[in-house]
Each structure stands twice: as structure tokens, then as C-alpha cells.
PDB file of N, CA and C in Angstrom:
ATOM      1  N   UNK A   1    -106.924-144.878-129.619  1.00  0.00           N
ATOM      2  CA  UNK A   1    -107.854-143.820-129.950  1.00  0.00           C
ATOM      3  C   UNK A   1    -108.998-143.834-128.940  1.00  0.00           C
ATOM      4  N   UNK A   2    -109.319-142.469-128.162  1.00  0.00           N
ATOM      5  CA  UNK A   2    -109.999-142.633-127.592  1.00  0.00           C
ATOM      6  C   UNK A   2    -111.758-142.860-127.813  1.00  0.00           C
ATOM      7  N   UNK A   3    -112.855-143.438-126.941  1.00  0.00           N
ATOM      8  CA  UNK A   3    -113.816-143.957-127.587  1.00  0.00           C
ATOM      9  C   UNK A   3    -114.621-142.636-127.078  1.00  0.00           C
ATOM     10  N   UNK A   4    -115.363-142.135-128.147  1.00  0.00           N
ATOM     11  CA  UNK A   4    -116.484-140.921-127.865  1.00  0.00           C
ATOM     12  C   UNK A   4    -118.032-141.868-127.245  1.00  0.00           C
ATOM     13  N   UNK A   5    -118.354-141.141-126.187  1.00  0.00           N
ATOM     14  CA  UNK A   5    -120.183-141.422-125.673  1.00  0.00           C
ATOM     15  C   UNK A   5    -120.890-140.082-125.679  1.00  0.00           C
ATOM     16  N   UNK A   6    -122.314-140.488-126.315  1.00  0.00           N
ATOM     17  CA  UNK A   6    -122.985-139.527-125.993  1.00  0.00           C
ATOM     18  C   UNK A   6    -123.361-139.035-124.560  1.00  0.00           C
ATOM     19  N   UNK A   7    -123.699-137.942-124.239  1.00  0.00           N
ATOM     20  CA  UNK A   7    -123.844-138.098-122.388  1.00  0.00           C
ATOM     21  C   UNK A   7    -124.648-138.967-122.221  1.00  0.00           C
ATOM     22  N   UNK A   8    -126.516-139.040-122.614  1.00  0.00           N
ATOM     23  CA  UNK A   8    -127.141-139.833-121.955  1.00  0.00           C
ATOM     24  C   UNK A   8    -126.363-141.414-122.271  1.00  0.00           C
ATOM     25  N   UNK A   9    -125.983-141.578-122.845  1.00  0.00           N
ATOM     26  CA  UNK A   9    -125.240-143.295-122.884  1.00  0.00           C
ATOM     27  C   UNK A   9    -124.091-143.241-121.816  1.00  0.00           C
ATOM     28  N   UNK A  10    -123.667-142.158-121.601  1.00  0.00           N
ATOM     29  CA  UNK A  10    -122.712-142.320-120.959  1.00  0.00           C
ATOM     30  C   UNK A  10    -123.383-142.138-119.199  1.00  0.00           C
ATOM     31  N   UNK A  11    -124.167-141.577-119.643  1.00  0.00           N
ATOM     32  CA  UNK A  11    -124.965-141.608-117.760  1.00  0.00           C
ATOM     33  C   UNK A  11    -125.662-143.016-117.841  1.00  0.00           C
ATOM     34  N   UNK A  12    -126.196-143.436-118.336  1.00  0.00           N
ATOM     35  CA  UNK A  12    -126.752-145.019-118.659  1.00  0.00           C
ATOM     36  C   UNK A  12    -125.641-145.974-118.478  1.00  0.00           C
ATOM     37  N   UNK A  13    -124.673-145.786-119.048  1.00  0.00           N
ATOM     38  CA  UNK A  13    -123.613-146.884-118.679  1.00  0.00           C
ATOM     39  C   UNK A  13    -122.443-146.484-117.997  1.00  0.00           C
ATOM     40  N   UNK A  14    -122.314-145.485-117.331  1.00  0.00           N
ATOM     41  CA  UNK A  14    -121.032-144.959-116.451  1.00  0.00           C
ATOM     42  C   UNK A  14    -120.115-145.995-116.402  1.00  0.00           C
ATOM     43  N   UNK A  15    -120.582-147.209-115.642  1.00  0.00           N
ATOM     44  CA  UNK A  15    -119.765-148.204-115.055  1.00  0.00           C
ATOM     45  C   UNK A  15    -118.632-148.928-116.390  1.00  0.00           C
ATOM     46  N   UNK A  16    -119.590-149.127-117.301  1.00  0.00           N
ATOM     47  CA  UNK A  16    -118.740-149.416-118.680  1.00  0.00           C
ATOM     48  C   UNK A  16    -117.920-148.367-118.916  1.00  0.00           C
ATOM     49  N   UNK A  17    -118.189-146.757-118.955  1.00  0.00           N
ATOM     50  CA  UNK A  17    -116.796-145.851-119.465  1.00  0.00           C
ATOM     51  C   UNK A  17    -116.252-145.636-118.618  1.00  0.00           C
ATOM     52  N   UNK A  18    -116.109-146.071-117.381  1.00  0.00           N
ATOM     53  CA  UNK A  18    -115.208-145.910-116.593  1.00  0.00           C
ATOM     54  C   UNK A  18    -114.165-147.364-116.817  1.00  0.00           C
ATOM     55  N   UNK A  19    -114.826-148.458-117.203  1.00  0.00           N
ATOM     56  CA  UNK A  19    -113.709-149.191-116.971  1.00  0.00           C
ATOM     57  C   UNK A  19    -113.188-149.078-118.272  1.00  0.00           C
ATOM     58  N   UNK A  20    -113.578-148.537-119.412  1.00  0.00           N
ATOM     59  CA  UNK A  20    -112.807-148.506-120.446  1.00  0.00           C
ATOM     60  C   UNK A  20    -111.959-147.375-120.389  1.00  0.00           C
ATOM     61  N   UNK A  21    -112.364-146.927-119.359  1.00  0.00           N
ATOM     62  CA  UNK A  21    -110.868-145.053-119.023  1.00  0.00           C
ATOM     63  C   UNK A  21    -109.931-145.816-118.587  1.00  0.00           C
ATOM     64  N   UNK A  22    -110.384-147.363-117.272  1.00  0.00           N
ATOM     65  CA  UNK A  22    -109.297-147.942-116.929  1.00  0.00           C
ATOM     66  C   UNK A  22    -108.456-148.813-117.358  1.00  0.00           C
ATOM     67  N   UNK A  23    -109.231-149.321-118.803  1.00  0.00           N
ATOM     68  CA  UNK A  23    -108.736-150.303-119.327  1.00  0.00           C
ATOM     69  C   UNK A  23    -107.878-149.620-120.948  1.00  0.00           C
ATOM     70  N   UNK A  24    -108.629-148.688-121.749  1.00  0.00           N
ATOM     71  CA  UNK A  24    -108.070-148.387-123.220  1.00  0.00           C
ATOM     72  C   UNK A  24    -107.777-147.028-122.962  1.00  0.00           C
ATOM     73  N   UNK A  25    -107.582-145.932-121.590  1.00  0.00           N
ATOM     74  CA  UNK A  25    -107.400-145.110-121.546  1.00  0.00           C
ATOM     75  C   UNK A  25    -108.920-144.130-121.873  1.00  0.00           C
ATOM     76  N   UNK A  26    -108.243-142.494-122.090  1.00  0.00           N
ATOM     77  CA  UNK A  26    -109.805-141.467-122.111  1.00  0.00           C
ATOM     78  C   UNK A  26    -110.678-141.529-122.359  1.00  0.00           C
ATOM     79  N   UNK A  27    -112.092-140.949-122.342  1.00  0.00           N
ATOM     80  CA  UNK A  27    -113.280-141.541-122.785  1.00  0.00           C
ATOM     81  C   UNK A  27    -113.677-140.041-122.885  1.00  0.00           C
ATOM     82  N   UNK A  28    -114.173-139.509-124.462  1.00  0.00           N
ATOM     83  CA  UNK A  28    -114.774-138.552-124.704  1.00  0.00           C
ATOM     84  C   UNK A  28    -116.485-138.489-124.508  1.00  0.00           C
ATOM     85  N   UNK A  29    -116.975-137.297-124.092  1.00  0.00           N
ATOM     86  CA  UNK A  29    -118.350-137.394-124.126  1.00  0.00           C
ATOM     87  C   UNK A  29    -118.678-136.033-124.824  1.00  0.00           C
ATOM     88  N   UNK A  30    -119.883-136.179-125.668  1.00  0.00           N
ATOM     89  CA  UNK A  30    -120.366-135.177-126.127  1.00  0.00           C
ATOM     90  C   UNK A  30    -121.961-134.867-125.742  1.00  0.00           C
ATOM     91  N   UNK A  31    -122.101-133.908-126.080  1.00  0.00           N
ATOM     92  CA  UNK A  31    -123.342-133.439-126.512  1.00  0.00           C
ATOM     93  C   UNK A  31    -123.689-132.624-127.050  1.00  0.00           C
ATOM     94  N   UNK A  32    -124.989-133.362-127.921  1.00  0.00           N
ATOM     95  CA  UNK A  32    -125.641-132.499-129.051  1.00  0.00           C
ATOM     96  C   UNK A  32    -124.506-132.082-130.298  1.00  0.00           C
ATOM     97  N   UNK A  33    -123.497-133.459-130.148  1.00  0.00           N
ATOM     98  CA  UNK A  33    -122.660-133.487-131.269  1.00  0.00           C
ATOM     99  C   UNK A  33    -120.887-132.818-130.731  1.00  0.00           C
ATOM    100  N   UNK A  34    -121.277-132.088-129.903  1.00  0.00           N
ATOM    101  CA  UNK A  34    -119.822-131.451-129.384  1.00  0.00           C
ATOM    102  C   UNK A  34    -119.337-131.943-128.144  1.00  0.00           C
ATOM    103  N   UNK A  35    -118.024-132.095-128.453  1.00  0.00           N
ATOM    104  CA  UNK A  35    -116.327-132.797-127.610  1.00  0.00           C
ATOM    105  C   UNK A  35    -117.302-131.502-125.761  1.00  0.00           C
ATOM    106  N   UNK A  36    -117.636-132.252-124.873  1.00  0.00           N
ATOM    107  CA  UNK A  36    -117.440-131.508-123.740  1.00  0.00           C
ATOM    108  C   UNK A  36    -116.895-132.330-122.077  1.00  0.00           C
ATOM    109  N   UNK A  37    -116.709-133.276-122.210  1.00  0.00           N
ATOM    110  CA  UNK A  37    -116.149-133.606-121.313  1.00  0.00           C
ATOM    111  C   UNK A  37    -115.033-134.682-121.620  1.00  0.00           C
ATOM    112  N   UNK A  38    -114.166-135.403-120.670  1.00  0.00           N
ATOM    113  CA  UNK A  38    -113.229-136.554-121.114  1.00  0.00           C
ATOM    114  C   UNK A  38    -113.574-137.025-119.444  1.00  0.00           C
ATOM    115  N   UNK A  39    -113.541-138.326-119.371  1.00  0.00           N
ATOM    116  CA  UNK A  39    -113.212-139.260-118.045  1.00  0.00           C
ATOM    117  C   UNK A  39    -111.698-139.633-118.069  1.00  0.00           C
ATOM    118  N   UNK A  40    -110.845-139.829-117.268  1.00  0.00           N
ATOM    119  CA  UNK A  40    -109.471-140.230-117.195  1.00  0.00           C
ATOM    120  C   UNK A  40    -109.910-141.225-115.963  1.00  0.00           C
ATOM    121  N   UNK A  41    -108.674-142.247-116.329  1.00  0.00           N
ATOM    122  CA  UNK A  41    -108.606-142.944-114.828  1.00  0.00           C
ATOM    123  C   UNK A  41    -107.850-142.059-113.937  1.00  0.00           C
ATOM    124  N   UNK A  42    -107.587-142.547-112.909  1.00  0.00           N
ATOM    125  CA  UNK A  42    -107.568-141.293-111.664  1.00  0.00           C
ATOM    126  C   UNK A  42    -105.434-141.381-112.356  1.00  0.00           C
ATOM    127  N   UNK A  43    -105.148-142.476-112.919  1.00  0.00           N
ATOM    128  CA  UNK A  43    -103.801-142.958-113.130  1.00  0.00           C
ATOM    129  C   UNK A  43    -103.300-141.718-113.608  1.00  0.00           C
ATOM    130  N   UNK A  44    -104.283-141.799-115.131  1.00  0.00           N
ATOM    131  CA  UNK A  44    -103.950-140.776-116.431  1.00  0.00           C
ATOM    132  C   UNK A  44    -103.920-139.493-115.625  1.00  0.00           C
ATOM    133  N   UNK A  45    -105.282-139.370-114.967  1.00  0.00           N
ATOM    134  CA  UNK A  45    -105.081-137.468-113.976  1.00  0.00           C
ATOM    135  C   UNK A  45    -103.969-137.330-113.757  1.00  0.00           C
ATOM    136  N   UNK A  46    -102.882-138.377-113.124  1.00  0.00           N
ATOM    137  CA  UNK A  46    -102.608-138.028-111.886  1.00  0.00           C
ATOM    138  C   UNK A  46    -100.760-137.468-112.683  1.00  0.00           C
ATOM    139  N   UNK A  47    -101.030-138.145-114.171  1.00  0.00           N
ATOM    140  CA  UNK A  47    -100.427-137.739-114.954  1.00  0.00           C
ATOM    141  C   UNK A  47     -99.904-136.203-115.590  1.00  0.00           C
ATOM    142  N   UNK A  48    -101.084-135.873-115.869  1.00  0.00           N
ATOM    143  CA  UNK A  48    -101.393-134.682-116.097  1.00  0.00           C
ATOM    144  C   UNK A  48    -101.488-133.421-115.344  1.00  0.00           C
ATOM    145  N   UNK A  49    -102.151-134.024-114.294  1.00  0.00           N
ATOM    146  CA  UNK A  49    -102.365-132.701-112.726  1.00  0.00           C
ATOM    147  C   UNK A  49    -100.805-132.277-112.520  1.00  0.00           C
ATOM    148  N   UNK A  50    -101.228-130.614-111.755  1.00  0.00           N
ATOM    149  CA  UNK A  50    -100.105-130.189-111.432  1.00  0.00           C
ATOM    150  C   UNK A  50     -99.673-130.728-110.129  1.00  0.00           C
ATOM    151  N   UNK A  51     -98.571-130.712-109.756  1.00  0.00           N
ATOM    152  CA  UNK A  51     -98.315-131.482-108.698  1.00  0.00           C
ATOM    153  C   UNK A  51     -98.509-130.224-107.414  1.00  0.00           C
ATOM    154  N   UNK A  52     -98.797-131.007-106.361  1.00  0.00           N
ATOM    155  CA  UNK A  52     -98.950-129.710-105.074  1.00  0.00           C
ATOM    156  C   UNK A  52     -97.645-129.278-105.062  1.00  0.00           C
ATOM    157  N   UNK A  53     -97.816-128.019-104.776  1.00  0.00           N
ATOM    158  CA  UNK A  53     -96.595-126.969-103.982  1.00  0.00           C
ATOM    159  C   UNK A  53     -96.669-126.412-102.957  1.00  0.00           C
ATOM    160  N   UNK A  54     -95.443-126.291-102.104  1.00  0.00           N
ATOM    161  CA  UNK A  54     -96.079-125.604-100.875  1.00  0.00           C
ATOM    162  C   UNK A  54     -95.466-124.339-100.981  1.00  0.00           C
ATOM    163  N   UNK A  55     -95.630-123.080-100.119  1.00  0.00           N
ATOM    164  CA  UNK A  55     -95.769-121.734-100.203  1.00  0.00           C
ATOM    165  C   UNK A  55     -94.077-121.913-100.907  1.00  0.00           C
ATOM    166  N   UNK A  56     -93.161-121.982-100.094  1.00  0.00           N
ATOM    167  CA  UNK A  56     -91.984-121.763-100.660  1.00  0.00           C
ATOM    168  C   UNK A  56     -91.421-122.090-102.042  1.00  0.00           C
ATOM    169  N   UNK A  57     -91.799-123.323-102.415  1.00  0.00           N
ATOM    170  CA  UNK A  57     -91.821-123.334-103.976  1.00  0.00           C
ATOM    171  C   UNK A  57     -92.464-122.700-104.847  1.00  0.00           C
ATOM    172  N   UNK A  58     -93.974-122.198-104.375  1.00  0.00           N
ATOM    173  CA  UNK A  58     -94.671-120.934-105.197  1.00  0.00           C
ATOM    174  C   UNK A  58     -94.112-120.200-105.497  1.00  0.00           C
ATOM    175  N   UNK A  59     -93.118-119.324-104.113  1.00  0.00           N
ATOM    176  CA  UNK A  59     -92.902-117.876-104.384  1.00  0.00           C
ATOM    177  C   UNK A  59     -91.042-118.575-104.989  1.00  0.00           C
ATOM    178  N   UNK A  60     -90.811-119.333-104.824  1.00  0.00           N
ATOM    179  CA  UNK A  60     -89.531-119.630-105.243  1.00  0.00           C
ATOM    180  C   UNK A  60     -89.338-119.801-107.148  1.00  0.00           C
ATOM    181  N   UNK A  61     -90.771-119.986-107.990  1.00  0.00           N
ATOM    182  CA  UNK A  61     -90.539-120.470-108.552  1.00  0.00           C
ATOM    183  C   UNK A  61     -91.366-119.183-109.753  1.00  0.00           C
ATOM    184  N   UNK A  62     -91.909-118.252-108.872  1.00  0.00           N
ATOM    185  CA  UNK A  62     -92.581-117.280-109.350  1.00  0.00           C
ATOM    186  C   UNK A  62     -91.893-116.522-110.388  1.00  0.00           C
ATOM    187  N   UNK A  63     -92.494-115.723-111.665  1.00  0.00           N
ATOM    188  CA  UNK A  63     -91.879-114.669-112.341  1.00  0.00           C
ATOM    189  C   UNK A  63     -91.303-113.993-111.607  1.00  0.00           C
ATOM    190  N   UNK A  64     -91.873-113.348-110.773  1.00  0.00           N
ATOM    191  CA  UNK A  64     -91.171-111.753-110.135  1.00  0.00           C
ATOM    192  C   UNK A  64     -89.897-112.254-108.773  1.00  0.00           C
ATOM    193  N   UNK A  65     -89.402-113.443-109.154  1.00  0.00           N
ATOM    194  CA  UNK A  65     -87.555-114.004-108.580  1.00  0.00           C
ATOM    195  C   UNK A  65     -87.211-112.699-108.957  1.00  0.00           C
ATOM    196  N   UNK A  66     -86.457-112.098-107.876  1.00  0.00           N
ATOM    197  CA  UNK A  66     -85.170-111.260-108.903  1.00  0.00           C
ATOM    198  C   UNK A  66     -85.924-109.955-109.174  1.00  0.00           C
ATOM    199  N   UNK A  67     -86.616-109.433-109.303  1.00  0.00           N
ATOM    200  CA  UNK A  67     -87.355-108.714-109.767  1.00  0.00           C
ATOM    201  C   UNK A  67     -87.738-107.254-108.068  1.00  0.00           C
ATOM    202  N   UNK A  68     -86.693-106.305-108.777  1.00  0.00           N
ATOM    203  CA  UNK A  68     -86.584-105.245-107.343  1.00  0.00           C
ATOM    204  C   UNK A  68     -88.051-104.619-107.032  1.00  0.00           C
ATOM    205  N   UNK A  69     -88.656-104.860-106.383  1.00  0.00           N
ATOM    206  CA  UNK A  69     -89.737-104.288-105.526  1.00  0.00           C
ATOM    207  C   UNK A  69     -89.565-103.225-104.557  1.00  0.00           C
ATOM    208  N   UNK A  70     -90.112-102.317-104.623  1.00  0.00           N
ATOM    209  CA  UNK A  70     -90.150-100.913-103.782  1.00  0.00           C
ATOM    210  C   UNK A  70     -91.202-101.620-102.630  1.00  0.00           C
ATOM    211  N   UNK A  71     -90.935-102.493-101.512  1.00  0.00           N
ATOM    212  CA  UNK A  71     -92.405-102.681-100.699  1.00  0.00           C
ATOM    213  C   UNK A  71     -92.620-101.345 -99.441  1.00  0.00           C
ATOM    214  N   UNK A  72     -91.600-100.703 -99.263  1.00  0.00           N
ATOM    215  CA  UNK A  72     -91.681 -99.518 -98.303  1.00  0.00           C
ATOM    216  C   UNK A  72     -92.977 -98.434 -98.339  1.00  0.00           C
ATOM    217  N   UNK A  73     -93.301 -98.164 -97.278  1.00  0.00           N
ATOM    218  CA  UNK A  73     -94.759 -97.314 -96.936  1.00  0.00           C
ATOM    219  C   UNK A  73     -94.177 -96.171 -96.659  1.00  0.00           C
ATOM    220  N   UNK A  74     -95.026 -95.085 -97.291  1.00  0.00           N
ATOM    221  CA  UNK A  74     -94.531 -94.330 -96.967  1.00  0.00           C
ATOM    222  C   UNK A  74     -95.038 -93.732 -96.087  1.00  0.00           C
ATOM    223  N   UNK A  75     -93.855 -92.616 -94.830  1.00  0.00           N
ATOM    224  CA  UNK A  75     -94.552 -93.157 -93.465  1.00  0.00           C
ATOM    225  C   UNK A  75     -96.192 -91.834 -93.203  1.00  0.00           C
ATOM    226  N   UNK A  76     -96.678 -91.326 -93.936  1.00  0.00           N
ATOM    227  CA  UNK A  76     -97.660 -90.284 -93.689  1.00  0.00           C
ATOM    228  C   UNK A  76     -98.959 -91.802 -94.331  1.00  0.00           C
ATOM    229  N   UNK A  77     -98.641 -92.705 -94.650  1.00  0.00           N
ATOM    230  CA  UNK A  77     -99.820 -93.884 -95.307  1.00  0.00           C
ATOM    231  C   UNK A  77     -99.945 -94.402 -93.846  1.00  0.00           C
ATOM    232  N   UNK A  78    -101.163 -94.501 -93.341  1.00  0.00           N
ATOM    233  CA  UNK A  78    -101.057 -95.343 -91.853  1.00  0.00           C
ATOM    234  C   UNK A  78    -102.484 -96.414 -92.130  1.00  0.00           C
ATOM    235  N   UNK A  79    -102.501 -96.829 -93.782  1.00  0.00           N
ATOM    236  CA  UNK A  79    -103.190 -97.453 -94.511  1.00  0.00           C
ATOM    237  C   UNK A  79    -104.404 -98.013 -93.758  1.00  0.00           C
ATOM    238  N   UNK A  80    -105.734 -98.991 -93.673  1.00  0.00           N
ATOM    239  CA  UNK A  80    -106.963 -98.915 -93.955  1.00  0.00           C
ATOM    240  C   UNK A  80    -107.181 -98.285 -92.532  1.00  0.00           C
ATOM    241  N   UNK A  81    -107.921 -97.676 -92.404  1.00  0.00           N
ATOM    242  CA  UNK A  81    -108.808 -97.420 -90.799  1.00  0.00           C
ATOM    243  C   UNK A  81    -109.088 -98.894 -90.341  1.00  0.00           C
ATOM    244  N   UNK A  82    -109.599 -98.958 -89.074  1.00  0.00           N
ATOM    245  CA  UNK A  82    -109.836-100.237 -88.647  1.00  0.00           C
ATOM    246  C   UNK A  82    -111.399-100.372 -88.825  1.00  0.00           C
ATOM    247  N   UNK A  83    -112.194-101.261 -89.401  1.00  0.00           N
ATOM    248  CA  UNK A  83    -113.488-101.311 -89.550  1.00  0.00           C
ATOM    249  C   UNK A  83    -114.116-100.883 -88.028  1.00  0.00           C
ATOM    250  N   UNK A  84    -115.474-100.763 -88.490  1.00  0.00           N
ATOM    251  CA  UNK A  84    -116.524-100.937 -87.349  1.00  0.00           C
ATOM    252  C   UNK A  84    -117.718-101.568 -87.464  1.00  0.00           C
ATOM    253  N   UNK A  85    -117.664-102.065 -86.344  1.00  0.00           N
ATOM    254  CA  UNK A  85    -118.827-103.145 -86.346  1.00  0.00           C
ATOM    255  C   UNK A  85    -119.868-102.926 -85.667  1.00  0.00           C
ATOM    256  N   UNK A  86    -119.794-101.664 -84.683  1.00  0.00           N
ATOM    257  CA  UNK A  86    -120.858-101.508 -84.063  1.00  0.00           C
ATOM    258  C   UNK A  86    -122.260-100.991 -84.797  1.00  0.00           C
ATOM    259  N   UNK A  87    -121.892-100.288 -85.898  1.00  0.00           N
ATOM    260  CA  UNK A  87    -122.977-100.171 -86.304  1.00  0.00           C
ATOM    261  C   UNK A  87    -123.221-101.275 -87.577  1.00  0.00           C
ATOM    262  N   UNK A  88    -124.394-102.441 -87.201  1.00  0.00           N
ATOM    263  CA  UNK A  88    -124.480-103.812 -88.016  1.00  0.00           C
ATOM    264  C   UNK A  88    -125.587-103.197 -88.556  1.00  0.00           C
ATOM    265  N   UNK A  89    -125.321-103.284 -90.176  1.00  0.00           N
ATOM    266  CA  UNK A  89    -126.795-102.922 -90.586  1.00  0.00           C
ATOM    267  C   UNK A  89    -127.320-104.509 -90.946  1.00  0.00           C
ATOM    268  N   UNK A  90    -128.765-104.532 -90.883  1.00  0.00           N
ATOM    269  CA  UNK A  90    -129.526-105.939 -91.471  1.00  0.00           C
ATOM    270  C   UNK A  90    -130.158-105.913 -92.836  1.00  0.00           C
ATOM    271  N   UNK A  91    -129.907-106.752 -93.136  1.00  0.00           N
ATOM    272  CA  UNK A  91    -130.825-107.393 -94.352  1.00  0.00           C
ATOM    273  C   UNK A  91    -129.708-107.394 -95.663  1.00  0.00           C
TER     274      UNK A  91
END
């Protein structure tokens, strides 16, 4: 069961709820009576976190697989103008 700290106890003794994240697992903190943060050891995170993906597994793993897309322009769209910069306004 994890052990609840109030924040200021828990900013007063960091070093203690951290080793009890490393030692008995999570450490709840509240304030002013309410659940708002948890400490994990970096172990437990690393548990929980999503794992990295790189682009190809994103789009590989996305809802819209499979899913027919019209991406064609149609050709009278010769879409954004190209900005201008010459005129810089300030402030």
C-alpha cells in the first residue's frame, strides 16, 4: 500500500520519499487533503511509460491503416501563396 505525504513533508524530506518509491514502491502526495501527485522510481515509470516509436510504427499502427483517403489536389488549388517578408511589421 502505497504511503501518502503531505507536500510540505514531502519537500522537507524528499530524500526519504524517494527512497521509499525505491524501496516499498509509489509515494502519494497531497494537498490540502487531495491525491495530486505520485513519485515512482524511475523502475516503476519505466513500467508504465509508453515505449518510444519511430515514425513508421506510428503511422503503421495508426486507426486510419486501411482506411481509403482521397489525398489528390485538385489541379485549379495551387494552395497557400508564398508568404512575404518584406514587409516586417514591429512590435
Amino acid at each position: 500500500m502505497p504511503k501518502t505525504w503531505q507536500l510540505q513533508e514531502a519537500k522537507n524530506k524528499l530524500s526519504q520519499v524517494v527512497n521509499e518509491a525505491l524501496e516499498d514502491g509509489p509515494q502519494i502526495i497531497t494537498r490540502h487533503g487531495e491525491e495530486v501527485a505520485v513519485l515512482l522510481s524511475m523502475e516503476d515509470y519505466r513500467k508504465i511509460a509508453p515505449k518510444p516509436r519511430n515514425l513508421y510504427e506510428l503511422f503503421h499502427d495508426s486507426p486510419l491503416v486501411g482506411v481509403d483517403l482521397d489525398l489528390t489536389r485538385d489541379k485549379n488549388d495551387l494552395g497557400r501563396p508564398p508568404l512575404d517578408f518584406s514587409e516586417r511589421q514591429s512590435g
